[in-house]
N, C-alpha and C. Protein backbone atom coordinates (compact mmCIF):
# COMPACT_ATOMS: atom_id res chain seq x y z
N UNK A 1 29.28 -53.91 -34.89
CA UNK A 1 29.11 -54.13 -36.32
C UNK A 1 30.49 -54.09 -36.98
N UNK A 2 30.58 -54.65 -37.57
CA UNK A 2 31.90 -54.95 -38.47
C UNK A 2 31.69 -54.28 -40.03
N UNK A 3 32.75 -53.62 -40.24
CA UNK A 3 32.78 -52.33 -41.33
C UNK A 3 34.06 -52.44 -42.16
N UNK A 4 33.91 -52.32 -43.32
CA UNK A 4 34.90 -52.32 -43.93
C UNK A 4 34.71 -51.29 -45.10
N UNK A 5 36.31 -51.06 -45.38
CA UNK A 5 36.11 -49.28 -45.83
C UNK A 5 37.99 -49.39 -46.68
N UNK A 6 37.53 -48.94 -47.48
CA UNK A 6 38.34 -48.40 -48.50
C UNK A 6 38.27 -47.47 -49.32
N UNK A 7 39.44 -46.88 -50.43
CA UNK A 7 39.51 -45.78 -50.85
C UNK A 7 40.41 -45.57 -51.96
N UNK A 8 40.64 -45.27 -52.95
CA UNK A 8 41.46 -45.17 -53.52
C UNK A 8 42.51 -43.94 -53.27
N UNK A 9 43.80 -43.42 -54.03
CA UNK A 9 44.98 -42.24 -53.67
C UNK A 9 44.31 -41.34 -53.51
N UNK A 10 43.28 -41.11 -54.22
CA UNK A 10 42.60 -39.44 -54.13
C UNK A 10 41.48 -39.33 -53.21
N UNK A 11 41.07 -39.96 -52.05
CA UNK A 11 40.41 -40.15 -50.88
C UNK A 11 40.82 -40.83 -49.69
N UNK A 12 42.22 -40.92 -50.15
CA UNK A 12 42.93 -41.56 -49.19
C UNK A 12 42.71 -40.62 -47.35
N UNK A 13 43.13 -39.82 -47.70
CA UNK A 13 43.17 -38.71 -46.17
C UNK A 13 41.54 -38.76 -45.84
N UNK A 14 40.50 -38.81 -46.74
CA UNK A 14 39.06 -38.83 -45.93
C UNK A 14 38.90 -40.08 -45.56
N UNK A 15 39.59 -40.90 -46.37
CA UNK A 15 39.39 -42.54 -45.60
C UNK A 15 40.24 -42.51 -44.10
N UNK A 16 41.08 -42.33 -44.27
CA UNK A 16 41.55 -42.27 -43.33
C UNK A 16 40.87 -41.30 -41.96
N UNK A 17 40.43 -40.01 -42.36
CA UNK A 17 39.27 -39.68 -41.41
C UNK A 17 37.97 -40.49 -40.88
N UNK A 18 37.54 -40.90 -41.51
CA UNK A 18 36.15 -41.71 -41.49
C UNK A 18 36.51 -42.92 -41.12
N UNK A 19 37.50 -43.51 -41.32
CA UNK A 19 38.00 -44.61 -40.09
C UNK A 19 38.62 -44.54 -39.11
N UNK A 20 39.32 -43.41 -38.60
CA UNK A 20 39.24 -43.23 -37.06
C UNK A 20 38.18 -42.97 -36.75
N UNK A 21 37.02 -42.08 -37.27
CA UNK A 21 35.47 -41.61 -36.99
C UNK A 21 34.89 -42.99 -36.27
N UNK A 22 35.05 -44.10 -37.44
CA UNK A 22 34.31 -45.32 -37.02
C UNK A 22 34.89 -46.03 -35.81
N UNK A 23 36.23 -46.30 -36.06
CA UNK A 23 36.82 -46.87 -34.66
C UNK A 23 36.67 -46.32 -33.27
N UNK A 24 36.84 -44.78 -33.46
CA UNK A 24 36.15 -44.10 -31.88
C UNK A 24 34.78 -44.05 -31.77
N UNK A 25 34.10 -44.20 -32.92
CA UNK A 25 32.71 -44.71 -32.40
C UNK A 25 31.99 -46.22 -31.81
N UNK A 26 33.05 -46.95 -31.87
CA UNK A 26 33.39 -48.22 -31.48
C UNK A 26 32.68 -49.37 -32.32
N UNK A 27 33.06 -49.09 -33.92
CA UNK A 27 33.05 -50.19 -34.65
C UNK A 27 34.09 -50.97 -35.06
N UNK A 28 33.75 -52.24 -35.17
CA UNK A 28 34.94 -53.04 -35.23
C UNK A 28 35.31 -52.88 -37.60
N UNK A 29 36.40 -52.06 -37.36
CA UNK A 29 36.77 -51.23 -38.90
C UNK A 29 38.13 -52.76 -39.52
N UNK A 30 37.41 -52.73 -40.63
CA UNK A 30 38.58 -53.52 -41.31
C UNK A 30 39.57 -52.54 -42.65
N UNK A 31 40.23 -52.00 -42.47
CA UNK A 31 40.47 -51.17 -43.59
C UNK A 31 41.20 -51.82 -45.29
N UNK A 32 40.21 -51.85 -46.20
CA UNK A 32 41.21 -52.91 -47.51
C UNK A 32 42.21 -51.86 -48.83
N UNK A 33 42.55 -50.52 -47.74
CA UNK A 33 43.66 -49.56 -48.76
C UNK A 33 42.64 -48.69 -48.88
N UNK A 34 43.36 -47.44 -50.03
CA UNK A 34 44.57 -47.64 -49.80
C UNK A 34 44.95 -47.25 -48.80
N UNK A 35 46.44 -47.25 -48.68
CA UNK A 35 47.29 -47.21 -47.11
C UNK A 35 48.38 -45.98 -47.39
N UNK A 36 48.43 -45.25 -48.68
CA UNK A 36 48.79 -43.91 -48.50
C UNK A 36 48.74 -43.12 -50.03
N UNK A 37 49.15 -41.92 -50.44
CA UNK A 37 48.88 -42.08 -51.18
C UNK A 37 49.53 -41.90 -52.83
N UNK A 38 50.02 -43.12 -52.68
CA UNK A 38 50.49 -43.37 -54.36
C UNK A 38 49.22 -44.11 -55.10
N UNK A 39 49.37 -44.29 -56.22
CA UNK A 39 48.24 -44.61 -56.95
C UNK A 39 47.86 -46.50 -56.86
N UNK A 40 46.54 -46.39 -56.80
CA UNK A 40 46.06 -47.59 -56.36
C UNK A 40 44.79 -47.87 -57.85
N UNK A 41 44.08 -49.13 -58.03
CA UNK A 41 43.49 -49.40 -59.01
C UNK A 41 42.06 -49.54 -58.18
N UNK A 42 41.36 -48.32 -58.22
CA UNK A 42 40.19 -48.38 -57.24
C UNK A 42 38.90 -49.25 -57.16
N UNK A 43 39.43 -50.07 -58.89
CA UNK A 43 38.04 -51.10 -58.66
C UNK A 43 38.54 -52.32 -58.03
N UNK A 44 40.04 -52.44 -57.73
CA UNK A 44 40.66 -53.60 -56.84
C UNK A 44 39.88 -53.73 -55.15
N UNK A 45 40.23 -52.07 -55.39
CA UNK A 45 39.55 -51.94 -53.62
C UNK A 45 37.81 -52.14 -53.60
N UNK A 46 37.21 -51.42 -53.91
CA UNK A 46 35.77 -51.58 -54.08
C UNK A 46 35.82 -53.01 -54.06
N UNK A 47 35.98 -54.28 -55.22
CA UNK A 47 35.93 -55.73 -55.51
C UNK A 47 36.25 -56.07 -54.21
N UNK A 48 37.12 -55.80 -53.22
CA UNK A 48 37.64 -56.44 -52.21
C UNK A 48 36.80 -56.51 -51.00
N UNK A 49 36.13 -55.09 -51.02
CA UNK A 49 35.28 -54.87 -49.48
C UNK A 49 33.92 -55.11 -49.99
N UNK A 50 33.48 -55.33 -51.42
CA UNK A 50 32.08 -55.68 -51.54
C UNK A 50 31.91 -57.45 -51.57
N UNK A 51 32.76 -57.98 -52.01
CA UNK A 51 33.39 -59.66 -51.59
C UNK A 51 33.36 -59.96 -50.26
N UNK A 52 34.15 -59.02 -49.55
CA UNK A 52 34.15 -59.47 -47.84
C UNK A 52 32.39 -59.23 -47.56
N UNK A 53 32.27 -58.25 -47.93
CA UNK A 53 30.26 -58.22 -47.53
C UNK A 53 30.05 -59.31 -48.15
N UNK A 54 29.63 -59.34 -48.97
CA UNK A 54 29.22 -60.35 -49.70
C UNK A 54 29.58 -62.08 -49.01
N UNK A 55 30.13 -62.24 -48.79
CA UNK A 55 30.99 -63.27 -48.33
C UNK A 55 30.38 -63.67 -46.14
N UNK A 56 29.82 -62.20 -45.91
CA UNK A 56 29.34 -61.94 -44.37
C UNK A 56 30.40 -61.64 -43.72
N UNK A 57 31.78 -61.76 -43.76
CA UNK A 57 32.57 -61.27 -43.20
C UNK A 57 32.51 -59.56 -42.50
N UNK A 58 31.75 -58.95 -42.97
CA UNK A 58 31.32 -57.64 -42.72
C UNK A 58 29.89 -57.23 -42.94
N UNK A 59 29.45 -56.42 -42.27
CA UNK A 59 27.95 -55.91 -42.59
C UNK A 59 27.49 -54.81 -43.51
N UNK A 60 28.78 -54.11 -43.10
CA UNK A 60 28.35 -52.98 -43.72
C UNK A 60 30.03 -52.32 -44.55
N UNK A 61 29.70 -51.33 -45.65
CA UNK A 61 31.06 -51.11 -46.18
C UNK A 61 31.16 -49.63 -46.29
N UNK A 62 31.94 -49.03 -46.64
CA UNK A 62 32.31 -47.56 -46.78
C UNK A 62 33.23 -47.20 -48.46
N UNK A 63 33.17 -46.88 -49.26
CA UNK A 63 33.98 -46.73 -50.20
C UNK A 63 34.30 -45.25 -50.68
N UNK A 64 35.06 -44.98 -50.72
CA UNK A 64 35.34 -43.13 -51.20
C UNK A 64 36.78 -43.29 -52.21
N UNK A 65 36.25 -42.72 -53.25
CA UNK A 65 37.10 -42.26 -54.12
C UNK A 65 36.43 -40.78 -54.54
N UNK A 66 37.04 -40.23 -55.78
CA UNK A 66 37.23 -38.89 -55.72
C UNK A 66 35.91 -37.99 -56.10
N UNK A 67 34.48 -38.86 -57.06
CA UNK A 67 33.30 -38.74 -56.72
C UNK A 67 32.53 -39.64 -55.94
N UNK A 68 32.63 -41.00 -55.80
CA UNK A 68 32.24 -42.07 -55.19
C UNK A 68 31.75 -42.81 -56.18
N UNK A 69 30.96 -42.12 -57.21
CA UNK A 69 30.98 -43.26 -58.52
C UNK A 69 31.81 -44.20 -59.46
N UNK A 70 33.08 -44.24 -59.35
CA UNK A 70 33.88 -45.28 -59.44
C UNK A 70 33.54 -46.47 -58.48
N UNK A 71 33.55 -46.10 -57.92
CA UNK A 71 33.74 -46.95 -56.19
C UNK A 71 31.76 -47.86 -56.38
N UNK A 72 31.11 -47.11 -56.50
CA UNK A 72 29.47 -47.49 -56.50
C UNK A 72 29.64 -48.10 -57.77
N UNK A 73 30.03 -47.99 -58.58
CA UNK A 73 29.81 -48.45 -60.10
C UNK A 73 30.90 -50.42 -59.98
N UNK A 74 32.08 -50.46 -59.66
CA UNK A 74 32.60 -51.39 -59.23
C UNK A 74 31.84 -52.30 -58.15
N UNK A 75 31.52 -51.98 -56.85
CA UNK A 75 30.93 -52.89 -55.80
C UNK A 75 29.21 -53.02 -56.41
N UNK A 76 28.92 -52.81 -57.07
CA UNK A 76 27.39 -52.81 -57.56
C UNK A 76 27.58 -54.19 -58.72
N UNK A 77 28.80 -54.67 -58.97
CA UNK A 77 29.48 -55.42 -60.21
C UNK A 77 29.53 -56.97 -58.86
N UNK A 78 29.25 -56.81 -57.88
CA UNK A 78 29.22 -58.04 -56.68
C UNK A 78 28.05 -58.47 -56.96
N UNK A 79 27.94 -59.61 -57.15
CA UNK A 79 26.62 -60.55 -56.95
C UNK A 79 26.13 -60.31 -55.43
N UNK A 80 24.69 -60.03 -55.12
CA UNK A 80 24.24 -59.97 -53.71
C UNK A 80 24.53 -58.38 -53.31
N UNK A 81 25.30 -57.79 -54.08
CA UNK A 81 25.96 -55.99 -53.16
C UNK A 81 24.93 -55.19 -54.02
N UNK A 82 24.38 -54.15 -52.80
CA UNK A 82 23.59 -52.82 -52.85
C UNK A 82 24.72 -51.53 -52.73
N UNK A 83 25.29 -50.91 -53.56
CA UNK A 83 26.11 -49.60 -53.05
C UNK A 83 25.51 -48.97 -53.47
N UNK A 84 25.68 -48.07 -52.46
CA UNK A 84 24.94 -46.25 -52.88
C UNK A 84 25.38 -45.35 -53.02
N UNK A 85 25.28 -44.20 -53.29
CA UNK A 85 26.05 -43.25 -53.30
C UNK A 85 25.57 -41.81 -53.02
N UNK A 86 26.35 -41.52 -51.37
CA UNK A 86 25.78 -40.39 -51.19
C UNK A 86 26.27 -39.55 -50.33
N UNK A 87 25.78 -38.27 -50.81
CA UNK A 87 26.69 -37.16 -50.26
C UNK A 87 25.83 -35.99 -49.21
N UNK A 88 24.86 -36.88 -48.43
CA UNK A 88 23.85 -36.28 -47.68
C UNK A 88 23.08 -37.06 -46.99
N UNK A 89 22.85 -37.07 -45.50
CA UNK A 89 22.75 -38.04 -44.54
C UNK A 89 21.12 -38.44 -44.84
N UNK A 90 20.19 -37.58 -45.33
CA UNK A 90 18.79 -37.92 -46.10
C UNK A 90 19.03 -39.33 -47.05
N UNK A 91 19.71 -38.79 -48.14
CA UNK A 91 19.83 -39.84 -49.00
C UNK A 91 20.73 -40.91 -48.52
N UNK A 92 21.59 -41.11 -47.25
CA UNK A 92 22.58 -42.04 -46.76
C UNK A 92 21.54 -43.15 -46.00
N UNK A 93 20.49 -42.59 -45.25
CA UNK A 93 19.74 -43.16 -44.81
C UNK A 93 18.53 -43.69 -45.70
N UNK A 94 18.51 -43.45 -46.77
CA UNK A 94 17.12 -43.91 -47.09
C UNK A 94 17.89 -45.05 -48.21
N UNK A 95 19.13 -45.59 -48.46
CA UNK A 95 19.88 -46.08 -49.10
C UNK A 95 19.56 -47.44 -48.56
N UNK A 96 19.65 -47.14 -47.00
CA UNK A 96 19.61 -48.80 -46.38
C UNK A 96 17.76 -48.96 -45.37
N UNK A 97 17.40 -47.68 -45.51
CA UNK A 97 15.74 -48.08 -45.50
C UNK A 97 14.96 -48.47 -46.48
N UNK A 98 15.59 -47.94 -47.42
CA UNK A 98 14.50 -48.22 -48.82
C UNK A 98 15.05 -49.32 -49.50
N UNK A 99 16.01 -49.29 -49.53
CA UNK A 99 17.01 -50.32 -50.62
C UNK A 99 17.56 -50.94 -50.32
N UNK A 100 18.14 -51.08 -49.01
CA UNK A 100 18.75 -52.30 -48.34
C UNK A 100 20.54 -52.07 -48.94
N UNK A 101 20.73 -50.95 -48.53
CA UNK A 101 22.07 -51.11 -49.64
C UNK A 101 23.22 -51.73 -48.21
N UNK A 102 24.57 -52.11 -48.43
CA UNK A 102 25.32 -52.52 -47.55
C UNK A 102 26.50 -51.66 -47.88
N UNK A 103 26.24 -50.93 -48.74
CA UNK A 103 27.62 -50.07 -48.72
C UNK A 103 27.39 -48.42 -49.28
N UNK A 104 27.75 -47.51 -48.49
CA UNK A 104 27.44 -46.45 -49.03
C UNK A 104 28.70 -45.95 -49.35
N UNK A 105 29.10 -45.06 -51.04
CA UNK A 105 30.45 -44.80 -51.34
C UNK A 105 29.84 -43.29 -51.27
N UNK A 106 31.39 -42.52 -50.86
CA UNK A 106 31.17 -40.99 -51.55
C UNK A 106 32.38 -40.47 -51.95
N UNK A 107 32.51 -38.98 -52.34
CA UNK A 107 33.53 -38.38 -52.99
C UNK A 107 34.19 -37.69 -52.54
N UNK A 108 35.67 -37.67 -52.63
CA UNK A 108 36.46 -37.06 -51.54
C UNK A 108 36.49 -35.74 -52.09
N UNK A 109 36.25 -35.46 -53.14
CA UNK A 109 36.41 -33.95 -54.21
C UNK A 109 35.06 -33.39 -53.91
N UNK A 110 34.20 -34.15 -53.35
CA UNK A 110 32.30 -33.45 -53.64
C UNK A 110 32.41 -33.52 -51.83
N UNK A 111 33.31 -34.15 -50.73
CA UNK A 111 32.15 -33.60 -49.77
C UNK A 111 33.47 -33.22 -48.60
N UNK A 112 33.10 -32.59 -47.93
CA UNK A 112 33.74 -32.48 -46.71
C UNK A 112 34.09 -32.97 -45.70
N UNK A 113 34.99 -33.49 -44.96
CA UNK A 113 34.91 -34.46 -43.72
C UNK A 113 33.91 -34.47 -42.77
N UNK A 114 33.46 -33.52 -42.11
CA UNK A 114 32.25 -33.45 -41.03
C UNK A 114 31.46 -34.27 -41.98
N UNK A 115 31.05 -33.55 -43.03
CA UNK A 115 29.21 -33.97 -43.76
C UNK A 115 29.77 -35.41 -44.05
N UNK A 116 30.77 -35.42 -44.58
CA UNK A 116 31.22 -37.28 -44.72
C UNK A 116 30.92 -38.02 -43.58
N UNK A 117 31.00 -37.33 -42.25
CA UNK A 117 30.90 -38.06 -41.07
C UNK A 117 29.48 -38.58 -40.90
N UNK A 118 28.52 -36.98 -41.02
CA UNK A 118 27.25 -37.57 -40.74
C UNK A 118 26.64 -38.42 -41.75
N UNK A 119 27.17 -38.43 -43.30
CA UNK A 119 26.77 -39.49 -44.08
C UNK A 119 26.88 -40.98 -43.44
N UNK A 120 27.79 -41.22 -43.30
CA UNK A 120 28.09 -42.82 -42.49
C UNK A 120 27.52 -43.14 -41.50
N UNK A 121 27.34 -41.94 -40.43
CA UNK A 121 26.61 -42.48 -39.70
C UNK A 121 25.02 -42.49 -39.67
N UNK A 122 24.35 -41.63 -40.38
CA UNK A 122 23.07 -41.99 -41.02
C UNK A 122 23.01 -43.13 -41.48
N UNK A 123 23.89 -43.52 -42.63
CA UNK A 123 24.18 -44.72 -43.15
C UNK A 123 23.75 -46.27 -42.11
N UNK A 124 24.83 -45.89 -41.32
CA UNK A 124 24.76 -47.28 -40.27
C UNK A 124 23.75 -46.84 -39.43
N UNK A 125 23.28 -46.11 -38.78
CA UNK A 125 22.27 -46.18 -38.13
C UNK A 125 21.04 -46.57 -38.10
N UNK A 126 20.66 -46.48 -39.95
CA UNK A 126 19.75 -46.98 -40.23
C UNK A 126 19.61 -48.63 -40.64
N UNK A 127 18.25 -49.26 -40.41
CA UNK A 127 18.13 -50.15 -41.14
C UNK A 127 17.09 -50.25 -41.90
N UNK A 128 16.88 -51.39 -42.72
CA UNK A 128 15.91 -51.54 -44.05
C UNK A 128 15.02 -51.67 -43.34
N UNK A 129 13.80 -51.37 -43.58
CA UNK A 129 12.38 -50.92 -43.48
C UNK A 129 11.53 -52.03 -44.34
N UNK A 130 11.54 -52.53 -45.49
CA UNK A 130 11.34 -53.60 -46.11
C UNK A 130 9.64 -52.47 -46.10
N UNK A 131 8.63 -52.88 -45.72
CA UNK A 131 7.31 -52.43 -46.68
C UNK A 131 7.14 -52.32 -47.76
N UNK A 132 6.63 -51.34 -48.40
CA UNK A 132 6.84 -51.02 -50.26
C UNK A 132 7.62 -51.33 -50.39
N UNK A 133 9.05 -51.24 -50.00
CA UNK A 133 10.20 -51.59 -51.01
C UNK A 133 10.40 -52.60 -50.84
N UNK A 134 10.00 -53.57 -49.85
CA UNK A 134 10.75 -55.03 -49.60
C UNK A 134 10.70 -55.69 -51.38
N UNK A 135 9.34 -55.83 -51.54
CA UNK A 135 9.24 -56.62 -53.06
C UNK A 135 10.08 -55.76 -54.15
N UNK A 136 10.41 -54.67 -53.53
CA UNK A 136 11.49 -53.83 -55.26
C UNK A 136 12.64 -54.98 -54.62
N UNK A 137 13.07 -54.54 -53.92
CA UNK A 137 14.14 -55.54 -52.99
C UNK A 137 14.68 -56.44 -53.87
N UNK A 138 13.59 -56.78 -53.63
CA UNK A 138 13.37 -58.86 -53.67
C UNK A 138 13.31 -58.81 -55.08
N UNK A 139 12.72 -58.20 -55.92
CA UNK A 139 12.85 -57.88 -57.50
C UNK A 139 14.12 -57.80 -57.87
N UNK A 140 15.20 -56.96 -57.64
CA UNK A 140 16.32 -56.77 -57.57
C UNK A 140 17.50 -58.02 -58.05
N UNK A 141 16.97 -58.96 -56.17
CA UNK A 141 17.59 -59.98 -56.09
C UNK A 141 17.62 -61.13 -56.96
N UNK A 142 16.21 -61.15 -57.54
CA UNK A 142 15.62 -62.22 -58.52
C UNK A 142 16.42 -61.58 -59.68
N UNK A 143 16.17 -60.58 -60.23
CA UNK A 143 16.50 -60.47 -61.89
C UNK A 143 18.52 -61.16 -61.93
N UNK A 144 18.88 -60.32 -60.63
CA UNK A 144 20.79 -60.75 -60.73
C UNK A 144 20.59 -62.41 -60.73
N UNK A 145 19.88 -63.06 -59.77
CA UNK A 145 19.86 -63.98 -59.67
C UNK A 145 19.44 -64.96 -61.43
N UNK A 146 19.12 -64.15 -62.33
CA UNK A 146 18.86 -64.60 -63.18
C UNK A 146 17.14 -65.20 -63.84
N UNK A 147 16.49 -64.66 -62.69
CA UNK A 147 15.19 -65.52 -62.40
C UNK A 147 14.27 -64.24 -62.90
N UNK A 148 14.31 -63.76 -64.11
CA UNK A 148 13.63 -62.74 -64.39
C UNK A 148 13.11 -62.70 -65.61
N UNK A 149 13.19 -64.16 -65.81
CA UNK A 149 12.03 -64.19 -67.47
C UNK A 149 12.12 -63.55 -68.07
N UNK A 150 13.18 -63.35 -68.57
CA UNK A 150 13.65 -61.67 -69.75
C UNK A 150 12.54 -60.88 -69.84
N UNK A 151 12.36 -60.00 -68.72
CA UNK A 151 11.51 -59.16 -68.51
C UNK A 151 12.22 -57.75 -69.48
């Protein structure tokens, strides 16, 4: 699976954890910054790795800044992108069972490296389940898409 993962200055060192995590777990990791840490414009990064999803270049994404809601609030601004945000492998997984999300962000200030670990990989391990939620889904897709009869 192909992963792409970014971060802004103040999650820089957990990004950087969580992508060696992924590479020795043997995913193929694209990293889009930052690359150390002076200050970076974190909705540059988010825009960049929710585009490459978006685009199929990647399946799945990773975003961490210093709560993860910067980061979820920007890639959620992609036509076609689900980000989530979460700081607990329950809610990491039910992100891409229930909701189909392709990117889960979290916070380098709210979580710890281990629990960051098992977030991601809950994350990717799971897939969408579609049942009840398929039609929220698909609701979703229609209203961005514009096809929502000013509901």
């Amino acid at each position: 699976m192909r992963i792409a993962i970014g971060s802004d200055e103040a999650a820089f060192e957990l990004k950087e954890i969580l992508r060696r995590h992924l590479v020795e777990a043997g995913f193929d990791v694209r990293d889009f910054g930052a690359f150390d840490t002076q200050p970076v414009p974190y909705p540059d990064v988010a825009f960049a790795v929710a585009e490459a999803i978006a685009a199929g270049r990647h399946e799945r994404g990773v975003l961490v800044c210093g709560t993860g809601i910067g980061m979820a609030i920007c890639a959620n601004k992609v036509p076609g992108i689900r980000a989530a945000q979460a700081h607990d492998t329950y809610s990491a997984g039910r992100a891409r069972m229930s909701n189909d999300a392709q990117i889960v962000t979290l916070g380098a200030r709210v979580i710890g490296p281990e629990l960051a670990k098992g977030v991601i990989d809950a994350f990717l391990a799971a897939d969408f389940q579609g049942g009840r939620s398929g039609p929220k889904v698909a609701r979703i897709t229609e209203y961005e898409k514009g096809r929502h009869g000013g509901w």
